[in-house]
C-alpha atoms as a PDB file:
ATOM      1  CA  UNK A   1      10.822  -1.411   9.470  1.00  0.00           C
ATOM      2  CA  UNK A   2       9.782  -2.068  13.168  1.00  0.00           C
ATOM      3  CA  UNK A   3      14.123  -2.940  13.546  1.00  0.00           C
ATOM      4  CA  UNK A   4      14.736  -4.919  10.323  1.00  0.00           C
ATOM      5  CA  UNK A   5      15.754  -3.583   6.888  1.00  0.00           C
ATOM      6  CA  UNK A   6      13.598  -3.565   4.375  1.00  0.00           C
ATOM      7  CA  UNK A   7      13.757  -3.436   0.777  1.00  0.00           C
ATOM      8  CA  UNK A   8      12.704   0.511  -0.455  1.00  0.00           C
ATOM      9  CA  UNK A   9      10.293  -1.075  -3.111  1.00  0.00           C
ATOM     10  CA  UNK A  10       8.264  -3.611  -1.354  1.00  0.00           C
ATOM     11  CA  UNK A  11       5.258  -5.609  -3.526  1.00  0.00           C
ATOM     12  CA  UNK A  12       1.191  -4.429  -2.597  1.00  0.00           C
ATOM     13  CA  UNK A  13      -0.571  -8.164  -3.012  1.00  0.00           C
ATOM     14  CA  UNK A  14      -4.187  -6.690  -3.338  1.00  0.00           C
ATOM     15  CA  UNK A  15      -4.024  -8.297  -7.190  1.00  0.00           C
ATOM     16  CA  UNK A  16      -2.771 -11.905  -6.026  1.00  0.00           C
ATOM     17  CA  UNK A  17      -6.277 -11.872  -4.211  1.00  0.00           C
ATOM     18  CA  UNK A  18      -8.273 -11.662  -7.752  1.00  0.00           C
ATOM     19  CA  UNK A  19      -9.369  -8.368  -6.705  1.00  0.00           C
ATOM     20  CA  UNK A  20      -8.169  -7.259 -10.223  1.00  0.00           C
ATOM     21  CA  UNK A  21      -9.228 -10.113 -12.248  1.00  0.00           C
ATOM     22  CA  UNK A  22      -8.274 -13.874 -11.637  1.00  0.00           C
ATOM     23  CA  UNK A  23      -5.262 -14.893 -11.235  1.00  0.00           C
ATOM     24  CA  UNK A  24      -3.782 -18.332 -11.562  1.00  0.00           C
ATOM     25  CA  UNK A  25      -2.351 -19.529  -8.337  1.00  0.00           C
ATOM     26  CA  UNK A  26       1.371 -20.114 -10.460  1.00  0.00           C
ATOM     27  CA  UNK A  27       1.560 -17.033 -12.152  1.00  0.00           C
ATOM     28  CA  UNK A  28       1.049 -15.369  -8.670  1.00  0.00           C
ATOM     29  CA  UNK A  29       3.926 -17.503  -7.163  1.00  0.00           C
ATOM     30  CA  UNK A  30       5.709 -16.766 -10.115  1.00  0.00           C
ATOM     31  CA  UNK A  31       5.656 -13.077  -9.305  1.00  0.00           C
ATOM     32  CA  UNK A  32       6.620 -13.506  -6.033  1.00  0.00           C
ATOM     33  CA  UNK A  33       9.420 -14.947  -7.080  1.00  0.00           C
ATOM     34  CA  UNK A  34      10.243 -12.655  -9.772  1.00  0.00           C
ATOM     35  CA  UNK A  35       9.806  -9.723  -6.950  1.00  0.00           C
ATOM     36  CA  UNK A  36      12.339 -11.323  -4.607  1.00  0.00           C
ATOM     37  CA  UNK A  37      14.700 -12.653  -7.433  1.00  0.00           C
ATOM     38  CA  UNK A  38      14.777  -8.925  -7.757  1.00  0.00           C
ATOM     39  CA  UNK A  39      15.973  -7.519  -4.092  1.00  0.00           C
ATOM     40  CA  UNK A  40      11.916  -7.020  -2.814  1.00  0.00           C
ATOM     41  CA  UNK A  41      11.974  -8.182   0.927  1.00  0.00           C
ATOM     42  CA  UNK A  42       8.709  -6.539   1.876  1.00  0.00           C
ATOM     43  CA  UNK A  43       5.276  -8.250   1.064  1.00  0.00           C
ATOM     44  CA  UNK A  44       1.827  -6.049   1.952  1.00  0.00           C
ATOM     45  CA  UNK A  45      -1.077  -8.462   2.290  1.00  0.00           C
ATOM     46  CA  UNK A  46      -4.432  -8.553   4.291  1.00  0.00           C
ATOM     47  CA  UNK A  47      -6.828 -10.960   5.617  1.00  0.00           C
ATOM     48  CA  UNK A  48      -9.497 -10.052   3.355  1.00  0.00           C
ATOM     49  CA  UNK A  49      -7.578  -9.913   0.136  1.00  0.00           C
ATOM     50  CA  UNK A  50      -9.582 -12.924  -1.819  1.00  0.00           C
ATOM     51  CA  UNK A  51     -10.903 -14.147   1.068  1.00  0.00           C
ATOM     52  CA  UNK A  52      -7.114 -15.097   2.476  1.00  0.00           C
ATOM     53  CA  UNK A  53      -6.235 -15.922  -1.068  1.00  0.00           C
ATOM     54  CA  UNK A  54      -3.057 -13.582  -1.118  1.00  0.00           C
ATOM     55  CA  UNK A  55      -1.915 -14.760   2.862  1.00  0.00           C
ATOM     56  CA  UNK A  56      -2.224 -18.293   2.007  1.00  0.00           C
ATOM     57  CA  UNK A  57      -0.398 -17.904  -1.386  1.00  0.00           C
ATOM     58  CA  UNK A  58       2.140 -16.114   0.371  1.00  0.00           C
ATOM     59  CA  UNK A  59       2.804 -18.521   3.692  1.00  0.00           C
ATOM     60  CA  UNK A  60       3.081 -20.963   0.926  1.00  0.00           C
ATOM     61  CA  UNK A  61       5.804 -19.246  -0.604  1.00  0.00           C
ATOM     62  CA  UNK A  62       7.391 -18.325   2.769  1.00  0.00           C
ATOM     63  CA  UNK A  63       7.828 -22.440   3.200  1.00  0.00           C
ATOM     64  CA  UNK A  64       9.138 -22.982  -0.230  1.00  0.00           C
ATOM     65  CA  UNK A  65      11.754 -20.014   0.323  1.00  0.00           C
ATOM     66  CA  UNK A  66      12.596 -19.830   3.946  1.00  0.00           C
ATOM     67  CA  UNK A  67      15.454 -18.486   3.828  1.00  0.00           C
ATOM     68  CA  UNK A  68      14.263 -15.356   1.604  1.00  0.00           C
ATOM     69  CA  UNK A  69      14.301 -13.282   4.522  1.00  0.00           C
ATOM     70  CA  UNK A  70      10.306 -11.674   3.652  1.00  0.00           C
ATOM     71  CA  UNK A  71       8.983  -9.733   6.335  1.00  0.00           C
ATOM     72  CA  UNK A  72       5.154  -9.392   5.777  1.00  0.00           C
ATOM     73  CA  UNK A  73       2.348  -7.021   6.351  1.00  0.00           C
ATOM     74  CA  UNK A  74      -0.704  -8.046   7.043  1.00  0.00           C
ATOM     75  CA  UNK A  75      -4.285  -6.211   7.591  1.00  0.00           C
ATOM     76  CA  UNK A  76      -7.009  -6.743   9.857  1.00  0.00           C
ATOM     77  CA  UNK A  77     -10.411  -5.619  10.591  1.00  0.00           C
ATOM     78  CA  UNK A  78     -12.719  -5.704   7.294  1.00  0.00           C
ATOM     79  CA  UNK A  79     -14.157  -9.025   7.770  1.00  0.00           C
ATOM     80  CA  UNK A  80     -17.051  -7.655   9.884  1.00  0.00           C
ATOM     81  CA  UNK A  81     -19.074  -4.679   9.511  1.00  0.00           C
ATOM     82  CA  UNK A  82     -17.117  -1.666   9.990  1.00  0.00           C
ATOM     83  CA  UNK A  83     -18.255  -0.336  13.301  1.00  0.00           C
ATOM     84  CA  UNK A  84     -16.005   0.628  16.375  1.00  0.00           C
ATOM     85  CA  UNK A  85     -17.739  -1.975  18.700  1.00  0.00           C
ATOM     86  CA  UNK A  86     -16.095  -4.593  16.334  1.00  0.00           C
ATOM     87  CA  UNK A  87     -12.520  -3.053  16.991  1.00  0.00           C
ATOM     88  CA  UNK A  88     -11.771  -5.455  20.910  1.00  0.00           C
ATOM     89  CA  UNK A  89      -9.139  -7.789  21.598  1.00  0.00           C
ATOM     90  CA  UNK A  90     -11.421 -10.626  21.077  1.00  0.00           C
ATOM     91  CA  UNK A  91     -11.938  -9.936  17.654  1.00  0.00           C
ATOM     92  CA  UNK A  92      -8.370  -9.206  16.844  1.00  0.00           C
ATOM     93  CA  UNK A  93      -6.762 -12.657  18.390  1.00  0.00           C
ATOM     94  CA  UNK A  94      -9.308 -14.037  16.281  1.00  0.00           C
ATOM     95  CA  UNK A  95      -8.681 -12.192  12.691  1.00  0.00           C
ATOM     96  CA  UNK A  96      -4.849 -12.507  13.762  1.00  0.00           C
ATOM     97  CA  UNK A  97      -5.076 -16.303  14.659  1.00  0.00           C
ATOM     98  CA  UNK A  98      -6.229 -16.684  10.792  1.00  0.00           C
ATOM     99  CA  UNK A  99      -4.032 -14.889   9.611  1.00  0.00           C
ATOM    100  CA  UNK A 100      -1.230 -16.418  11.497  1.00  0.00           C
ATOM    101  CA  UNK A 101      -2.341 -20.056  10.199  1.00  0.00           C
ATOM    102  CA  UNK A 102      -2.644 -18.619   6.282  1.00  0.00           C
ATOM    103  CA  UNK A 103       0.720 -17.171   6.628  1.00  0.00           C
ATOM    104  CA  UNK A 104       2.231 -20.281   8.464  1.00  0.00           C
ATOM    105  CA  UNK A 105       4.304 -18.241  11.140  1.00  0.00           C
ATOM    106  CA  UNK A 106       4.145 -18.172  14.833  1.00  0.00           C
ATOM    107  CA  UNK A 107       4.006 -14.753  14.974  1.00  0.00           C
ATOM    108  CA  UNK A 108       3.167 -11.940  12.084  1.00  0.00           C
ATOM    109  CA  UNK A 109       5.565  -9.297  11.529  1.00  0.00           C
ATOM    110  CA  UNK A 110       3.531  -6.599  11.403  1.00  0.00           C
ATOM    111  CA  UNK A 111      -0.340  -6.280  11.708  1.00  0.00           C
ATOM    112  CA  UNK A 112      -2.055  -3.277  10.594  1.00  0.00           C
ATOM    113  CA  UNK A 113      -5.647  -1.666  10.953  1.00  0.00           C
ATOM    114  CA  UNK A 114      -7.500  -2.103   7.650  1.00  0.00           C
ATOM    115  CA  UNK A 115      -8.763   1.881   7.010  1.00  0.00           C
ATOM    116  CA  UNK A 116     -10.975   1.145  10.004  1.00  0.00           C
ATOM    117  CA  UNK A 117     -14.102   3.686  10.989  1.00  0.00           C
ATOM    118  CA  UNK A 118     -12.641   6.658  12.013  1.00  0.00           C
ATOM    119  CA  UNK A 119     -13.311   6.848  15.589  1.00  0.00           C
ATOM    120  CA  UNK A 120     -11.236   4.013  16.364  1.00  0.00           C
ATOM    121  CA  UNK A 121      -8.089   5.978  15.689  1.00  0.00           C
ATOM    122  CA  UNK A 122      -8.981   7.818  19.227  1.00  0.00           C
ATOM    123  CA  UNK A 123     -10.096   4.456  21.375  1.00  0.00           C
ATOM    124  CA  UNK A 124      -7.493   3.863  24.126  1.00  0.00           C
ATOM    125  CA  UNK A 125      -9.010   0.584  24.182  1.00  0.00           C
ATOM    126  CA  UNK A 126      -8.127  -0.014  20.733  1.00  0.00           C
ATOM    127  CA  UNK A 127      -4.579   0.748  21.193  1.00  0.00           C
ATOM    128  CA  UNK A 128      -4.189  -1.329  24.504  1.00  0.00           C
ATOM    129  CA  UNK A 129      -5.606  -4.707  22.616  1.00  0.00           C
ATOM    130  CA  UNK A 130      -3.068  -3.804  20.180  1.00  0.00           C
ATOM    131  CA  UNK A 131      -0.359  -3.831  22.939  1.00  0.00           C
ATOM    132  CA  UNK A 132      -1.435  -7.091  24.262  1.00  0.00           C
ATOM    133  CA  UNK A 133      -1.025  -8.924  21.480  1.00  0.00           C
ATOM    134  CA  UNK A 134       2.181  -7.492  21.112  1.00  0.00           C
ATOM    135  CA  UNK A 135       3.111  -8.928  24.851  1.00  0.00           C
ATOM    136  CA  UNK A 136       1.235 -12.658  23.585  1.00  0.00           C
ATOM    137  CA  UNK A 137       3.436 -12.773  20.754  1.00  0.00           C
ATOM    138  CA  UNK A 138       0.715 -12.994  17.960  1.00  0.00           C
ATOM    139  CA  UNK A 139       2.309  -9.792  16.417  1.00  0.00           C
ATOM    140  CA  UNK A 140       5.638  -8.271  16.568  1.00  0.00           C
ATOM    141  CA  UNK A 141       4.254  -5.180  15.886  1.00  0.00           C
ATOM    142  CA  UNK A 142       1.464  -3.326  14.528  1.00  0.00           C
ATOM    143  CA  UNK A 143       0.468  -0.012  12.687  1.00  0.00           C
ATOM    144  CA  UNK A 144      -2.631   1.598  10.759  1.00  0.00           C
ATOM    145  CA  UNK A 145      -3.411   1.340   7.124  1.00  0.00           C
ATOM    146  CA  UNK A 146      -5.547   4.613   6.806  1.00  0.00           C
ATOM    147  CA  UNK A 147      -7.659   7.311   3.927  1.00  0.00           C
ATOM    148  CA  UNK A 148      -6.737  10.155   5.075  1.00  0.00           C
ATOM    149  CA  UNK A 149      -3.806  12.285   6.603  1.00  0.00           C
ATOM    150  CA  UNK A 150      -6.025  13.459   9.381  1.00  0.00           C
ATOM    151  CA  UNK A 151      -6.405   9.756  10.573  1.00  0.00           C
ATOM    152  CA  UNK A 152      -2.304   9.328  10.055  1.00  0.00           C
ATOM    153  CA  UNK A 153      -1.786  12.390  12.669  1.00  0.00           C
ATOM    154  CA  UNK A 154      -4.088  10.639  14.833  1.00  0.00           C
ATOM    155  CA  UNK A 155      -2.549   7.256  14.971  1.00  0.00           C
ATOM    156  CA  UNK A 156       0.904   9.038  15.044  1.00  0.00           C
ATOM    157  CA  UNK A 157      -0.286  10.337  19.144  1.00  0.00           C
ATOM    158  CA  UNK A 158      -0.160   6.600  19.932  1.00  0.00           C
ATOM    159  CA  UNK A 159       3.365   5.735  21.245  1.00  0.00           C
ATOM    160  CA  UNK A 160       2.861   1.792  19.812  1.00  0.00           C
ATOM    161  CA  UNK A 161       2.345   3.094  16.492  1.00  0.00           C
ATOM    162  CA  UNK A 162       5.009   1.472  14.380  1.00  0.00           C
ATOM    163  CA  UNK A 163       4.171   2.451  10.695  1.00  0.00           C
ATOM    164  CA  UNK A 164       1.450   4.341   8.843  1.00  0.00           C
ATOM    165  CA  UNK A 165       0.424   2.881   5.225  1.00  0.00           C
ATOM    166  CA  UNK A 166      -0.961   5.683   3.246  1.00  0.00           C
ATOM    167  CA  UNK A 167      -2.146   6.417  -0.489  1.00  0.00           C
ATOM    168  CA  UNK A 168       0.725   8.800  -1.916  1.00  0.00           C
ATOM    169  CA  UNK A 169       1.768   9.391  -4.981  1.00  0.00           C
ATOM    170  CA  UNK A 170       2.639  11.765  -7.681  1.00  0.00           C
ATOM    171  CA  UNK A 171      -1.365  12.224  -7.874  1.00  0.00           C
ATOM    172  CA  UNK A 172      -1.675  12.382  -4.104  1.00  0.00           C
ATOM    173  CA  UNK A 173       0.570  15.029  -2.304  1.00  0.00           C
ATOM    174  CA  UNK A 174      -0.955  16.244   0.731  1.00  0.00           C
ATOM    175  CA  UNK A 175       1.010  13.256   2.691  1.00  0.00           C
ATOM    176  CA  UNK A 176       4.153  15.833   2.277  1.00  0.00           C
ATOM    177  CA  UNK A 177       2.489  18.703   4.424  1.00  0.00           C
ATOM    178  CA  UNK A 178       2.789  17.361   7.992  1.00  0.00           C
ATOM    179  CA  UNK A 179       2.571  13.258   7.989  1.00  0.00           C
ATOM    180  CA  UNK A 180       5.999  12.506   6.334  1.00  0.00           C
ATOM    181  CA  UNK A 181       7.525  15.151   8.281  1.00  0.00           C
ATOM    182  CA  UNK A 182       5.842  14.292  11.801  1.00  0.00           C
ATOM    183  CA  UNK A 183       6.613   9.892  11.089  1.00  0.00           C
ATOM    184  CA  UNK A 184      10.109  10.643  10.503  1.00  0.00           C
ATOM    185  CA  UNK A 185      10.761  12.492  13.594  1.00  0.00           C
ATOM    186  CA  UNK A 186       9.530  10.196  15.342  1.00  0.00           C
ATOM    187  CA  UNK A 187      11.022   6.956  14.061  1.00  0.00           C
ATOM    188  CA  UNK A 188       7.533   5.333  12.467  1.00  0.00           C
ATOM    189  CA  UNK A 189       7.639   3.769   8.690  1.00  0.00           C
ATOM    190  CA  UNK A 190       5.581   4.928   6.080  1.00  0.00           C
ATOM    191  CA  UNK A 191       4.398   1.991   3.613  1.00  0.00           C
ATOM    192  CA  UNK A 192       3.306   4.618   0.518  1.00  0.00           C
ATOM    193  CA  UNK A 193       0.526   2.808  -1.244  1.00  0.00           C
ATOM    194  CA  UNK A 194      -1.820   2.750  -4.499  1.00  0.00           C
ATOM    195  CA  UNK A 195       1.470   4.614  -5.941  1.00  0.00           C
ATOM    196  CA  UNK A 196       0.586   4.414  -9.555  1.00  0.00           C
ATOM    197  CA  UNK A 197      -3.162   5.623  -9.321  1.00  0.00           C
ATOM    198  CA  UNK A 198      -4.328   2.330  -9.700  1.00  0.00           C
ATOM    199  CA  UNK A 199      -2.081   2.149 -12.657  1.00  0.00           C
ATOM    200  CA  UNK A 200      -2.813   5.588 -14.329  1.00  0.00           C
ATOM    201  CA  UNK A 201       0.304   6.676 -13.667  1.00  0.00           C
ATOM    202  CA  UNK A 202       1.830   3.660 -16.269  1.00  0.00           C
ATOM    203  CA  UNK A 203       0.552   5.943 -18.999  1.00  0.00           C
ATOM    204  CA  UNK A 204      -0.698   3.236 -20.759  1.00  0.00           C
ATOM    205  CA  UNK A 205      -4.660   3.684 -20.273  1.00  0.00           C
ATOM    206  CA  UNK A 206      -6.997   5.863 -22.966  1.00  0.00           C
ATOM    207  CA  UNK A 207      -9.838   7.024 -21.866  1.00  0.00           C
ATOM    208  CA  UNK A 208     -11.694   4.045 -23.744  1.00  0.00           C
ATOM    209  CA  UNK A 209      -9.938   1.576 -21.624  1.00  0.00           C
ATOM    210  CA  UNK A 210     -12.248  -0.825 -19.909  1.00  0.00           C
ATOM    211  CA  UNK A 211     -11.188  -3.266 -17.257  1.00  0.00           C
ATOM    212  CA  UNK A 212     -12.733  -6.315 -16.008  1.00  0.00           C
ATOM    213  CA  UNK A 213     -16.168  -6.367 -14.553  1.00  0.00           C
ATOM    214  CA  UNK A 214     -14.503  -7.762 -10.994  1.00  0.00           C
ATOM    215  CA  UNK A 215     -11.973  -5.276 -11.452  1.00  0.00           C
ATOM    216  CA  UNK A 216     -12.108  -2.602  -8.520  1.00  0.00           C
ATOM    217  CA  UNK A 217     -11.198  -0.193 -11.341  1.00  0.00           C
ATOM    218  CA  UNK A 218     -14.512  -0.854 -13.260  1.00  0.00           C
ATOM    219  CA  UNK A 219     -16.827  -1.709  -9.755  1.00  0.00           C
ATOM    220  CA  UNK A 220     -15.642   1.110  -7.629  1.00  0.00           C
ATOM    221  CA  UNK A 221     -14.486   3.775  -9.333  1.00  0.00           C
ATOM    222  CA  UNK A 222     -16.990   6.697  -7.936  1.00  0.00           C
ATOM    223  CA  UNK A 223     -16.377   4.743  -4.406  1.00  0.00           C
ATOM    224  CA  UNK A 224     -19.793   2.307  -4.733  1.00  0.00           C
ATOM    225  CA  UNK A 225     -17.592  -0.502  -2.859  1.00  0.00           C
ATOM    226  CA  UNK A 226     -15.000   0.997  -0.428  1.00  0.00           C
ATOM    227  CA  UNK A 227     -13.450   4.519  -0.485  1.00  0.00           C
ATOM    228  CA  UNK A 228     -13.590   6.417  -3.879  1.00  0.00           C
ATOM    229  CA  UNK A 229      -9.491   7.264  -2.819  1.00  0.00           C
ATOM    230  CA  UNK A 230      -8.608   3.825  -3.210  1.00  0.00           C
ATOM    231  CA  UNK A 231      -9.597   3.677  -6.959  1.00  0.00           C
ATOM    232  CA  UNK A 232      -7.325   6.102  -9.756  1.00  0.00           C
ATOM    233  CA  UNK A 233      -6.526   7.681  -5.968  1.00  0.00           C
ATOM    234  CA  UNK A 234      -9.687   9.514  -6.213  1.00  0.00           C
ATOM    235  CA  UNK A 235      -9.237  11.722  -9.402  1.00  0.00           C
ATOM    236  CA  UNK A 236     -11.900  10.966 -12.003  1.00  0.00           C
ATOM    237  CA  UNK A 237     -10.381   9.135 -15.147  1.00  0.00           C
ATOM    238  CA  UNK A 238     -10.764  11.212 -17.710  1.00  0.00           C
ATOM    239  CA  UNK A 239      -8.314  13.680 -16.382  1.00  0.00           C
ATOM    240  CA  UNK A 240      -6.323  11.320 -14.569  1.00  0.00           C
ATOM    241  CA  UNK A 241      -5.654  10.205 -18.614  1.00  0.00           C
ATOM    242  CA  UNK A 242      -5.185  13.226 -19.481  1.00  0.00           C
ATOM    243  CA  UNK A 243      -2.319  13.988 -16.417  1.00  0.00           C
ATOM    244  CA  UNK A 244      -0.608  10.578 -17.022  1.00  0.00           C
ATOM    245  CA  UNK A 245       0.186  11.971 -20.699  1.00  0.00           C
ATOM    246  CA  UNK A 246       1.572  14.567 -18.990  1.00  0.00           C
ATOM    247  CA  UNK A 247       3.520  12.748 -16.575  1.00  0.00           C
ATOM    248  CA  UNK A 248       4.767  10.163 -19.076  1.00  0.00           C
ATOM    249  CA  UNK A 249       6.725  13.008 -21.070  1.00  0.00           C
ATOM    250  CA  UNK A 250       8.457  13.459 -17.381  1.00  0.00           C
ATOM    251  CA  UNK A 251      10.311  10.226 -17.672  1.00  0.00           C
ATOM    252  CA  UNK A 252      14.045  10.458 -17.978  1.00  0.00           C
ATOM    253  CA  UNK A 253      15.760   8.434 -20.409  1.00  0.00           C
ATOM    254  CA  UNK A 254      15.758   4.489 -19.734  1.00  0.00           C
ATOM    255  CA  UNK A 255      12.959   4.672 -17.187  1.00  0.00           C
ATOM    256  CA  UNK A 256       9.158   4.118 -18.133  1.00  0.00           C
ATOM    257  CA  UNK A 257       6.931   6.605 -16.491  1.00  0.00           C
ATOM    258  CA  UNK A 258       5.677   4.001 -13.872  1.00  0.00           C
ATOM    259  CA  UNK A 259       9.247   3.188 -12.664  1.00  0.00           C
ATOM    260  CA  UNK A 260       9.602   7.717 -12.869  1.00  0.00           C
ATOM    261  CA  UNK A 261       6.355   7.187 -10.523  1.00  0.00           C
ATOM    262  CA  UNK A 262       8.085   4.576  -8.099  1.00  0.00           C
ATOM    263  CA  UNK A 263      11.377   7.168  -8.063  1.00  0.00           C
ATOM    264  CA  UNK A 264       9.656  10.189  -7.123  1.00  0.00           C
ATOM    265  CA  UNK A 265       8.263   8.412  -4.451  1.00  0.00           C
ATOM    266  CA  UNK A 266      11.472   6.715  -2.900  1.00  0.00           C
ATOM    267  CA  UNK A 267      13.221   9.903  -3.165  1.00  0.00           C
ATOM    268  CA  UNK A 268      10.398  11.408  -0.482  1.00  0.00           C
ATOM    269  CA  UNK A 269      11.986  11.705   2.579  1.00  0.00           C
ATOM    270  CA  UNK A 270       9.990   9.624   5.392  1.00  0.00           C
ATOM    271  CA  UNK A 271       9.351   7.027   3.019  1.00  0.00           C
ATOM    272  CA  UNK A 272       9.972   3.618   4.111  1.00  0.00           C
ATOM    273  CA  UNK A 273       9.126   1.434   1.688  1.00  0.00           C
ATOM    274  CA  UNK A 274       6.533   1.818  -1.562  1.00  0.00           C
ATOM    275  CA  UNK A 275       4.225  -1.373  -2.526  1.00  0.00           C
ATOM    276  CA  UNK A 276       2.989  -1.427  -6.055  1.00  0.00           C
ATOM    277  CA  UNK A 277       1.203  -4.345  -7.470  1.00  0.00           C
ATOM    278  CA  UNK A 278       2.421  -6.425  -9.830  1.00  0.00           C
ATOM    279  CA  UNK A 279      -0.105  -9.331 -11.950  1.00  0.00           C
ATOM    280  CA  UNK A 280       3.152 -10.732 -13.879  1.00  0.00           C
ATOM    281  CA  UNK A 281       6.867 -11.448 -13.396  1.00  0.00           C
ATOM    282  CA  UNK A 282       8.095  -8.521 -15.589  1.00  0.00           C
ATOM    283  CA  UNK A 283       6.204  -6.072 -13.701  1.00  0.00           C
ATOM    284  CA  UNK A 284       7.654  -6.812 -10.192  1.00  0.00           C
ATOM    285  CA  UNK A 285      11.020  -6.900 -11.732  1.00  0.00           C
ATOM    286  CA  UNK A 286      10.226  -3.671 -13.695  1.00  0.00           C
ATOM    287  CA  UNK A 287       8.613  -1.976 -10.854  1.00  0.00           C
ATOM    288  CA  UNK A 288      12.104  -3.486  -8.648  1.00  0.00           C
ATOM    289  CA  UNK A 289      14.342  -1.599 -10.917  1.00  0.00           C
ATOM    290  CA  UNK A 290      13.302   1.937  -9.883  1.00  0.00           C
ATOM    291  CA  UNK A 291      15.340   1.650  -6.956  1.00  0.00           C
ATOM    292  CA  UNK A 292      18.480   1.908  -8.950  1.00  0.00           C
ATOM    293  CA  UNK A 293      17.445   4.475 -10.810  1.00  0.00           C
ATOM    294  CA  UNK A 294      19.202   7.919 -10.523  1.00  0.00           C
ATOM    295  CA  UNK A 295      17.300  10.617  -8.256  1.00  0.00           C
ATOM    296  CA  UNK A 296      14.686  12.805 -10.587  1.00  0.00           C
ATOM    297  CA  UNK A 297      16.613  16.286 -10.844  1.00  0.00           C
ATOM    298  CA  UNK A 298      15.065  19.442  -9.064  1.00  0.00           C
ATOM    299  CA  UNK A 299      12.861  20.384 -12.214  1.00  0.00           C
ATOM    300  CA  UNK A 300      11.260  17.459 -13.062  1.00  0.00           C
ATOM    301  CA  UNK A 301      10.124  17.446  -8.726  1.00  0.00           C
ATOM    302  CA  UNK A 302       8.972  21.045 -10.031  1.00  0.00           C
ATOM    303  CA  UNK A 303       7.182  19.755 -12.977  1.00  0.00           C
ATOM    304  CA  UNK A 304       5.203  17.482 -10.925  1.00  0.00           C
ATOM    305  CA  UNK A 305       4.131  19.855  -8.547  1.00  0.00           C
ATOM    306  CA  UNK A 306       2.698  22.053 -11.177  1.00  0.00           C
ATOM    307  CA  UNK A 307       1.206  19.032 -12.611  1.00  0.00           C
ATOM    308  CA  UNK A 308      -0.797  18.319  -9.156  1.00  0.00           C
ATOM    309  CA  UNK A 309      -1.486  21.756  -8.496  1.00  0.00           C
ATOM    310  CA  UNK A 310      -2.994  22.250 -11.597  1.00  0.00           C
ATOM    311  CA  UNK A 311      -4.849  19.281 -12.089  1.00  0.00           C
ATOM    312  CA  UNK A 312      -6.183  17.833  -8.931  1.00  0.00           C
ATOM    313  CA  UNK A 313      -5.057  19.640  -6.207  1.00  0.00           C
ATOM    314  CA  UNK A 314      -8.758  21.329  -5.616  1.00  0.00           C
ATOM    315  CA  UNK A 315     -10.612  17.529  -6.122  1.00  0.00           C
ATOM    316  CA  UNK A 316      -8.766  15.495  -3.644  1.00  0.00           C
ATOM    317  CA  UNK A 317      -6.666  17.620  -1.673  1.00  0.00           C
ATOM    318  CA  UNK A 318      -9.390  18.293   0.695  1.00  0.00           C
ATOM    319  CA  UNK A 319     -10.736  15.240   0.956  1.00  0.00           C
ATOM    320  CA  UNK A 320      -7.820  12.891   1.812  1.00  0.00           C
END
């Protein structure tokens, strides 16, 4: 990633923010540790996750551990209103400058645009602020977090562009048509995100399950807060249930159907790196473990497939 090995199962720190439900400040250091302990050298983050929360938890971590070797992804742009006149240089040395102080580093591995408005995908101007702080050392590089894969091709024109984060999963295949393809040729990471449907794809969930009320999985589930995609990746939970019990019988021996989830994914080729959330230690160790794990054999890929094609192909292949 952007000339620097990466682990191929990175950790998404949405959750450390209390986006999911609170989380005690030690418990979330504890799963950073528990994540690198484990052979994760790739933290996702963003300005707005709890406010800072998750940067500042993490620069703290970066000084206990120096020597961990973490490179970091951070976000910018959702702490104004989301209109292209709020996408300038200004605003970015600003939002990075923040970010720069929660973290604790001189200069941020990797900035990238937080699912902005999609017209800012085709600014020039955009692009160029991004290049200058590139050449004032605020970032060493940046790329686009973005909803859909039409905004992916898009940023992919832009010769700066130095990884695309996008939702894909087993849930979410359309990334497989012509982004993966089209990033690898040209040498730009993919960071594969929300890979266990917001945690339908553990199997665990009924279809009485209830989560927290400040739990994006209770508050924005038909998209009332931010993009319906981000939340069970868009499928309605009822048969998002009903596929995970389908999924679940997938899993080979030894491997729960989240770390079958995580597999299928690093086994895509393109993929860089995949960054699942973790809220305890024994998840980001669990979720750390796929990596080992033996490649899923040709008809279990086929099973999967079937499983999309069948099930939510026609609700969110068009849309995302």
């Amino acid at each position: 990633m952007c000339g620097r090995e990466v682990s191929v199962v990175g950790l998404g720190t949405w959750q450390l923010g209390a986006d999911w439900g609170d989380v005690e400040e030690k418990d979330a250091l504890a799963v950073l540790d528990a994540a690198v302990e484990s052979g994760v050298t790739f933290f996702d983050t963003a300005d707005v996750y709890g406010d800072g929360r998750s940067e500042t938890l993490i620069g703290r971590y970066l000084r206990d551990r120096p020597d961990a070797g973490i490179f970091v992804a951070t976000k910018m742009g959702r702490r104004m209103e989301q209109i292209p006149e709020n996408y300038v240089l200004e605003n970015f040395r600003a939002w990075t400058d923040r970010s720069r102080k929660n973290l604790g580093v001189d200069t941020l591995d990797l900035v990238q645009l937080h699912c902005p408005p999609t017209p800012v995908y085709s600014s020039g101007e955009v692009f160029d602020a991004l290049d200058t702080l590139v050449e004032e050392q605020r970032i060493a590089a940046y790329g686009v977090s973005v909803e859909t894969c039409a905004e992916a091709l898009t940023a992919l024109t832009r010769p700066g562009t130095a990884s695309i984060q996008i939702i894909f999963n087993a849930f979410r295949l359309k990334p497989l048509e012509e982004v993966l393809p089209r990033a690898a040729a040209q040498g730009v990471g993919i960071i594969a995100r929300v890979p266990l449907a917001s945690g339908l794809l553990s199997g665990r969930y009924t279809r009485e399950t209830v989560f927290a009320a400040d739990d994006h999985r209770t508050y924005n589930r038909h998209g009332e807060a931010f993009d319906q995609g981000e939340t069970f990746s868009g499928v309605d939970f009822a048969t998002g249930v009903e596929a995970a019990g389908e999924f679940s019988a997938l899993a080979p021996e030894g491997a729960t159907p989240a770390q079958t989830a995580l597999r299928w994914i690093i086994q895509q080729p393109g993929v860089t790196t995949v960054i699942p959330g973790a809220r305890n230690p024994a998840q980001a160790r669990a979720n750390a473990e796929a990596a080992a794990l033996p490649a899923l054999p040709a008809e279990t890929l086929t099973a999967i497939t079937e499983l999309y094609d069948r099930s939510f192909r026609a609700q969110v292949h068009p849309r995302w």
